[in-house]
N, C-alpha and C. Protein backbone atom coordinates (compact mmCIF):
# COMPACT_ATOMS: atom_id res chain seq x y z
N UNK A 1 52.91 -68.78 21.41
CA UNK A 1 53.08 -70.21 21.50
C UNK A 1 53.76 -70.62 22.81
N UNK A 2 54.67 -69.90 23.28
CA UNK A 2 55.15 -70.13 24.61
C UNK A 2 54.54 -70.18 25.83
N UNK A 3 53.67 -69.38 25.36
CA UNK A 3 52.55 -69.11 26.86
C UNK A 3 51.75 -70.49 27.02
N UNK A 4 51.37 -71.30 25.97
CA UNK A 4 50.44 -72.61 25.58
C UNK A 4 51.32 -73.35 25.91
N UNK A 5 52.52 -73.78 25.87
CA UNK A 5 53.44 -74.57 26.17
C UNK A 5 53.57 -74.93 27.95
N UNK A 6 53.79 -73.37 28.17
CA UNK A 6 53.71 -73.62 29.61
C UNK A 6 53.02 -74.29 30.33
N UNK A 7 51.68 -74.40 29.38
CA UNK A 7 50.65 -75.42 30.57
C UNK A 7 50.96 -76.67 29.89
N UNK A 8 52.03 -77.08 29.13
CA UNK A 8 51.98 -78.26 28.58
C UNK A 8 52.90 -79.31 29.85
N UNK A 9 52.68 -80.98 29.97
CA UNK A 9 53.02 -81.54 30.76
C UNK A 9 54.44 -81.16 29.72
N UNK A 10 55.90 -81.63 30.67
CA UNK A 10 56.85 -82.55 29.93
C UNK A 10 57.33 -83.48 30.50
N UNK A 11 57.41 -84.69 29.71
CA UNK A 11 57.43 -85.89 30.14
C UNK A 11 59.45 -86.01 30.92
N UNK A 12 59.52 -86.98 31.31
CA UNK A 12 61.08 -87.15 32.02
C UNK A 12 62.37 -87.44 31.42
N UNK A 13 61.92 -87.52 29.93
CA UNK A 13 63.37 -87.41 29.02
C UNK A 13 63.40 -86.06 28.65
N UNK A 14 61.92 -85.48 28.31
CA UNK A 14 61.97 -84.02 28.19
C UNK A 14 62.62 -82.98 29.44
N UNK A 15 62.09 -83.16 30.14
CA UNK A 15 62.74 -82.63 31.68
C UNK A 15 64.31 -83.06 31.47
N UNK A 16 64.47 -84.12 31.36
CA UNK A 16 66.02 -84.09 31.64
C UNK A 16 66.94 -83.25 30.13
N UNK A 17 66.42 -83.49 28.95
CA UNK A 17 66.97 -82.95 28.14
C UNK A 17 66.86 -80.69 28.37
N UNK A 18 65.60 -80.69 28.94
CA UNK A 18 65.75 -79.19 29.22
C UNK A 18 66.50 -78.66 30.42
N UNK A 19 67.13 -79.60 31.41
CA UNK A 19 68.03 -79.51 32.69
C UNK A 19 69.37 -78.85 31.91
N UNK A 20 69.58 -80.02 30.60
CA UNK A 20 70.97 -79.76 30.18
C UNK A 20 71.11 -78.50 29.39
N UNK A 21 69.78 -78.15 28.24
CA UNK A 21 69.56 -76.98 27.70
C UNK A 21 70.02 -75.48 28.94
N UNK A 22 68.67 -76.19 29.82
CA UNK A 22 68.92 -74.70 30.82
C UNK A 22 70.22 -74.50 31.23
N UNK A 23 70.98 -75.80 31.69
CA UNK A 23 72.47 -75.25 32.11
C UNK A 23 73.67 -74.89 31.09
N UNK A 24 73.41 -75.31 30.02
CA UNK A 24 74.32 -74.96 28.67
C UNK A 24 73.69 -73.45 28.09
N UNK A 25 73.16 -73.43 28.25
CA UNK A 25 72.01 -72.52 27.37
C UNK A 25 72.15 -72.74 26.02
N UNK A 26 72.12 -74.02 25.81
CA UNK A 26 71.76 -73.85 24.08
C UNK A 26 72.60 -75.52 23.83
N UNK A 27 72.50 -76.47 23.03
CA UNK A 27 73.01 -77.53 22.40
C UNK A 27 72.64 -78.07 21.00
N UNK A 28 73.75 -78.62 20.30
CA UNK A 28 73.37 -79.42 19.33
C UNK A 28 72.89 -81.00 19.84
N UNK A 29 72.13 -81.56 18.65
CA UNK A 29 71.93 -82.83 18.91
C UNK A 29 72.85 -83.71 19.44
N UNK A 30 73.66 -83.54 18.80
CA UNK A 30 75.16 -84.43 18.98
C UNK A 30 75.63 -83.91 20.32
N UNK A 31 75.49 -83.08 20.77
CA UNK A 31 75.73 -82.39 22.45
C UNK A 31 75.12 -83.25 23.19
N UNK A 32 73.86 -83.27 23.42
CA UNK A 32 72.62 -83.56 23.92
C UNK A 32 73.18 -84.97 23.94
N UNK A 33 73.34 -85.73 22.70
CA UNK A 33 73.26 -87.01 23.04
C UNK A 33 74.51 -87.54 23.94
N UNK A 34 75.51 -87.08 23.21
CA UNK A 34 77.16 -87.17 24.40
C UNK A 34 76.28 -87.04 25.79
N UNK A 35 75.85 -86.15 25.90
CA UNK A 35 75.39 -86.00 27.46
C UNK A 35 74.26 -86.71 28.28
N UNK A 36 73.76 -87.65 27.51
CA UNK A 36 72.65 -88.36 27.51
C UNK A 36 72.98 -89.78 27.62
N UNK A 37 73.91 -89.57 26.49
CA UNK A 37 74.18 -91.36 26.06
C UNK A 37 73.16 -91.89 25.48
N UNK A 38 72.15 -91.01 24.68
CA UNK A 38 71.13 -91.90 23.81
C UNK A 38 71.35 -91.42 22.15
N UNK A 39 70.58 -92.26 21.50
CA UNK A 39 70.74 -91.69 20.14
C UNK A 39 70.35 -90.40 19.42
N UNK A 40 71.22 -90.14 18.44
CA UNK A 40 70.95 -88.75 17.84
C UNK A 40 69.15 -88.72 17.79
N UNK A 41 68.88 -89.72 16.64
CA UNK A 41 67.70 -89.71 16.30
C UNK A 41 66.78 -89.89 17.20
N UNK A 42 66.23 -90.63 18.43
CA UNK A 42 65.82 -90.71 19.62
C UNK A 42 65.91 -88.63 20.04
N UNK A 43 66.57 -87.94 20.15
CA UNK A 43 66.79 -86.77 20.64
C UNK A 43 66.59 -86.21 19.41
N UNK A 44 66.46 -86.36 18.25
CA UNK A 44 65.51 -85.22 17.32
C UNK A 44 64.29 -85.57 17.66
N UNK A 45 63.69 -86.39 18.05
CA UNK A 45 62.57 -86.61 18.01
C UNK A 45 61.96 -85.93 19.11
N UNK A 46 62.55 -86.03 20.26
CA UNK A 46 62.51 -85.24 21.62
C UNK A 46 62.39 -83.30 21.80
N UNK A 47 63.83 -83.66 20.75
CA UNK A 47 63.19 -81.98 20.46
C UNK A 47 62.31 -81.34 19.37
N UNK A 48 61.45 -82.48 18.30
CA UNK A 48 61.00 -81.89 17.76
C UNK A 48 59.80 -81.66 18.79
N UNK A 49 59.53 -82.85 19.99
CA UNK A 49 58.33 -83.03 20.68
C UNK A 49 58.10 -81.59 21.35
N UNK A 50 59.61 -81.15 21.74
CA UNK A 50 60.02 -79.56 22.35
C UNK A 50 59.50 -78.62 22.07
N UNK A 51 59.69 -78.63 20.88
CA UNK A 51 59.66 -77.69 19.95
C UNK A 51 58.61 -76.88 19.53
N UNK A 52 57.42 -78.38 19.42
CA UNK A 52 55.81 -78.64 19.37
C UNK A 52 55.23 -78.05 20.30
N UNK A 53 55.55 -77.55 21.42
CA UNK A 53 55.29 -77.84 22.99
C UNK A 53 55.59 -75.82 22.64
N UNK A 54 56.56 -75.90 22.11
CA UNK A 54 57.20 -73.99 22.35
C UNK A 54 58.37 -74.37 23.46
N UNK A 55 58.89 -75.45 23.56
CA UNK A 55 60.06 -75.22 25.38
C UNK A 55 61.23 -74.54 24.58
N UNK A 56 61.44 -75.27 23.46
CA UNK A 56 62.68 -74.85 23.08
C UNK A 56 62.69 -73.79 21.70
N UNK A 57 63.92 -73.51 21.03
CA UNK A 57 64.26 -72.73 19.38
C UNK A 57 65.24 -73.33 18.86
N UNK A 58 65.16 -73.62 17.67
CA UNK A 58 65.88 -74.23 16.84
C UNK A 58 66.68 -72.87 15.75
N UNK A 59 67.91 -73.09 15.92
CA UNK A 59 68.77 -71.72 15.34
C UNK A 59 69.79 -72.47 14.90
N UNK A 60 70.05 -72.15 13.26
CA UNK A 60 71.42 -72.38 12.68
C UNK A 60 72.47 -71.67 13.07
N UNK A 61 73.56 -71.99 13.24
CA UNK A 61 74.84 -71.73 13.42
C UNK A 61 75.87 -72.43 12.72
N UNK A 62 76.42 -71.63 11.25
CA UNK A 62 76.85 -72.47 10.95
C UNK A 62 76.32 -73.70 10.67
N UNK A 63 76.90 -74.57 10.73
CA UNK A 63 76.85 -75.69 10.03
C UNK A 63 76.06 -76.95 11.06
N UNK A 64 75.80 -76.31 12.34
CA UNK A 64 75.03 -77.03 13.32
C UNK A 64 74.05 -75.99 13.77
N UNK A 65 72.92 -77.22 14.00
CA UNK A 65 71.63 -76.58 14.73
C UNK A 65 71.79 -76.84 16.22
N UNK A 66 71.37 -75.70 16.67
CA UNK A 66 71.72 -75.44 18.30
C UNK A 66 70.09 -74.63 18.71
N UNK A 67 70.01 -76.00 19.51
CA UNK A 67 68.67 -75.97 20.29
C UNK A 67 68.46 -74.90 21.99
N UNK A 68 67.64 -74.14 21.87
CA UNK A 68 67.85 -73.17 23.07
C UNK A 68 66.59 -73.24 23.73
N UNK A 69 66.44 -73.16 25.12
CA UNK A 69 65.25 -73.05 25.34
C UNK A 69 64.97 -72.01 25.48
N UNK A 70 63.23 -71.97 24.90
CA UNK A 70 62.46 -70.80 25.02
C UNK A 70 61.57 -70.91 27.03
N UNK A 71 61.35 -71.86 27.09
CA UNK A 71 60.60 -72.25 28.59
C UNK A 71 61.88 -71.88 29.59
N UNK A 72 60.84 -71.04 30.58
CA UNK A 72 62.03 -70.61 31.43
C UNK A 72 61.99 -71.63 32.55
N UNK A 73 63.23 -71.92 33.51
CA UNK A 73 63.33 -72.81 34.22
C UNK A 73 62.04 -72.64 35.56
N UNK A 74 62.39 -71.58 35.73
CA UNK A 74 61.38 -70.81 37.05
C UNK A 74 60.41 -71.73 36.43
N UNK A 75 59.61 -70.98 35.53
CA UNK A 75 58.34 -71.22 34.98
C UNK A 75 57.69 -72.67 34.79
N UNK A 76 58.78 -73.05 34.32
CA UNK A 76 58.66 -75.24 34.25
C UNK A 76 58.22 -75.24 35.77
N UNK A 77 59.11 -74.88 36.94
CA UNK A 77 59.31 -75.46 38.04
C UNK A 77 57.51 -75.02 38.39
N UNK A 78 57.44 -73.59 38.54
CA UNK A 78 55.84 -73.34 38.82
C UNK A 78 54.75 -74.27 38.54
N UNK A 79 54.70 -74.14 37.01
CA UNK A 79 53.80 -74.75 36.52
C UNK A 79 53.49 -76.29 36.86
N UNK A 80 54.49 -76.87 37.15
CA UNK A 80 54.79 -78.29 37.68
C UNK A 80 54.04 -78.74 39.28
N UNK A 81 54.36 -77.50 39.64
CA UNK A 81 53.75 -77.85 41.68
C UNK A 81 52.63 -77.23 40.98
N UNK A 82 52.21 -76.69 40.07
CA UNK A 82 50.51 -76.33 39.94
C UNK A 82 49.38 -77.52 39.54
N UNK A 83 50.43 -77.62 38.71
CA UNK A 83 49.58 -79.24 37.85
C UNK A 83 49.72 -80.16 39.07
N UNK A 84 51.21 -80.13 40.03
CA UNK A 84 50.83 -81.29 41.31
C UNK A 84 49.60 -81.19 41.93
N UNK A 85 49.79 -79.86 42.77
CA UNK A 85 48.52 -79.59 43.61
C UNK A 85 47.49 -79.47 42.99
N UNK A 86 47.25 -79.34 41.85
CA UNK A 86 45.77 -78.74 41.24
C UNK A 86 44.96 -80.28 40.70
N UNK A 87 45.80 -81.81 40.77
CA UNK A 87 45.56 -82.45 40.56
C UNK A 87 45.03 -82.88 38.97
N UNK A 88 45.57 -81.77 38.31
CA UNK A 88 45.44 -81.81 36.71
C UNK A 88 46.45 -82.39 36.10
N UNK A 89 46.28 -83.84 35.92
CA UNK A 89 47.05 -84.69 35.26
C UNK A 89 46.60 -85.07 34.46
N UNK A 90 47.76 -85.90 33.47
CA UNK A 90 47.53 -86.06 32.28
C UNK A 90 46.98 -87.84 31.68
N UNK A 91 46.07 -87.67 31.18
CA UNK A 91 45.32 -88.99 31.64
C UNK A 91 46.19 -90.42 31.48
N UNK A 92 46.32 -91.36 32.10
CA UNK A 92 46.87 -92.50 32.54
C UNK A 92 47.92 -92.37 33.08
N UNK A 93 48.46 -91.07 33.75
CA UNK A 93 49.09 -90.72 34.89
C UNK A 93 48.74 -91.48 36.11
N UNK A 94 50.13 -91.39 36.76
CA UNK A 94 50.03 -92.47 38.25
C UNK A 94 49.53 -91.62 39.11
N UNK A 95 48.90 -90.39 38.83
CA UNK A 95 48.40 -88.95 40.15
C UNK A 95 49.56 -88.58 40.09
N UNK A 96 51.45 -88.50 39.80
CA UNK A 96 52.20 -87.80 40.30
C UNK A 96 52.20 -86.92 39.09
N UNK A 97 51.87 -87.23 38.49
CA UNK A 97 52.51 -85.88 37.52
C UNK A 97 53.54 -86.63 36.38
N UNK A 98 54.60 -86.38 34.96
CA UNK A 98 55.15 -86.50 34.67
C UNK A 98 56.42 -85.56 34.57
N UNK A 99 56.14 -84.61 35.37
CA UNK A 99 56.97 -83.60 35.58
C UNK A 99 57.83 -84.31 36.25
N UNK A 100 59.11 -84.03 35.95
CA UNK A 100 60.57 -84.77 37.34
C UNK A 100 60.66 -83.60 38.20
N UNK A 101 60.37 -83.62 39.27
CA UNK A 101 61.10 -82.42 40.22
C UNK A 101 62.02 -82.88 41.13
N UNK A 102 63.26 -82.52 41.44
CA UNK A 102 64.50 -82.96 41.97
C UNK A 102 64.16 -81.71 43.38
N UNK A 103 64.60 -82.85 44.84
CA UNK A 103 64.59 -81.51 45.85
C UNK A 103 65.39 -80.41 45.50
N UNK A 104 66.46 -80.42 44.87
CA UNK A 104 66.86 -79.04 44.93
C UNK A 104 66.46 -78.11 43.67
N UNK A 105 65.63 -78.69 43.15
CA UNK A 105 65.15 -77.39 41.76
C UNK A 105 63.95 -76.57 43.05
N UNK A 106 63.64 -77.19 44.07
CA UNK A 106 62.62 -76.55 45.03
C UNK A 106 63.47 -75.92 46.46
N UNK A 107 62.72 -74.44 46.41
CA UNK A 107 63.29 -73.98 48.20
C UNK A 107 62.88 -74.88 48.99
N UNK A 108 63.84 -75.45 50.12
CA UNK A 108 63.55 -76.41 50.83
C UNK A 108 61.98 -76.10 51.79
N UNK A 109 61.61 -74.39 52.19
CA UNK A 109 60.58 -74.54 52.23
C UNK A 109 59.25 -74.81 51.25
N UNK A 110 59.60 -74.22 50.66
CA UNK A 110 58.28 -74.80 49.16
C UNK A 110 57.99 -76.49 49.41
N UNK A 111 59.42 -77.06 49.03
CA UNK A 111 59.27 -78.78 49.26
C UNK A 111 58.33 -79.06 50.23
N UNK A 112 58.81 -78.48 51.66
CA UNK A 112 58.17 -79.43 52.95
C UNK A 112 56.56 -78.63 53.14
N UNK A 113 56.36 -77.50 52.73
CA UNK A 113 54.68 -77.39 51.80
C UNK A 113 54.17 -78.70 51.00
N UNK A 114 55.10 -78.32 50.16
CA UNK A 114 54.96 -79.34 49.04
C UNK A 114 54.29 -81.28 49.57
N UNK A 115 54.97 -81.58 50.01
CA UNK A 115 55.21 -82.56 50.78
C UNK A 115 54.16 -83.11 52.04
N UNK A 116 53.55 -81.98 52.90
CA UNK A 116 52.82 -81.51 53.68
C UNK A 116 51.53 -81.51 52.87
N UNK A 117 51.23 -80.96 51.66
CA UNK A 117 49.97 -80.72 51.23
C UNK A 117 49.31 -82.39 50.25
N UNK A 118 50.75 -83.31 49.65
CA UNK A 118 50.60 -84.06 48.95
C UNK A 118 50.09 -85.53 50.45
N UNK A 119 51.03 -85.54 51.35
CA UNK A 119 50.08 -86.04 52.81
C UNK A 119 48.79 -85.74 52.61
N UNK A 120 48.19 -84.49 53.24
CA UNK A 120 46.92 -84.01 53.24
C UNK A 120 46.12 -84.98 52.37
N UNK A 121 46.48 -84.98 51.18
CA UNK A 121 45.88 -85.28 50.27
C UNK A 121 45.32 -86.69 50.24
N UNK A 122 46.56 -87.27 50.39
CA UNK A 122 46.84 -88.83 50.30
C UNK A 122 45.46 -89.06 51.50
N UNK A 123 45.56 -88.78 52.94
CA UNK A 123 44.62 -88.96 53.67
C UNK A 123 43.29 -88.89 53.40
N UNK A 124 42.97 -87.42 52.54
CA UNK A 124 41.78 -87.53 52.53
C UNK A 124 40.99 -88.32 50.89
């Protein structure tokens, strides 16, 4: 299921909720939302969308569920400049993608590729 996931888009609440996963390695709802500032229920829903997808695992602990991701960060980031350049978007997409990519989740050379090839593009 993880491998299917990977080619899955994630949208930009998803991206941001797996930023905080990847750097915590693991949260409850009630985490997530403190760190969000949105509602519990709004963020079950997000991670059940996760979940659906394979990004994340849902594990009891005790008396709270603590969400981990299964999607590795690398792998998001790949898959993301693939779906850019490969122009496989997801239909009523603006052409960018719904992936969030922040310059520094990218080597500054990758970016100015990056950047360089999305020009190209635009021109022709």
């Amino acid at each position: 299921m993880a491998e299917k996931s990977a080619h899955q888009s994630l949208t930009e609440d998803e991206n941001h909720a797996m930023r905080i996963l990847w750097d915590r390695g693991g949260a409850s709802v009630g985490e997530l939302a403190m760190a969000t500032q949105r509602p519990a229920g709004e963020l079950l829903n997000l991670l059940r969308g996760l979940r659906n997808k394979g990004a994340v695992s849902r594990h009891q602990t005790g008396r709270d569920v603590i969400y981990r991701p299964r999607l590795n960060r690398e792998t998001a980031r790949t898959h993301a400049l693939g779906r850019l350049l490969s122009g496989d978007q997801p239909a009523g997409s603006n052409g960018l993608g719904v992936v969030v990519l922040r310059e520094s989740d990218i080597d500054p050379k990758d970016w100015a590729d990056l950047q360089a090839e999305i020009a190209e593009r635009r021109k022709g």
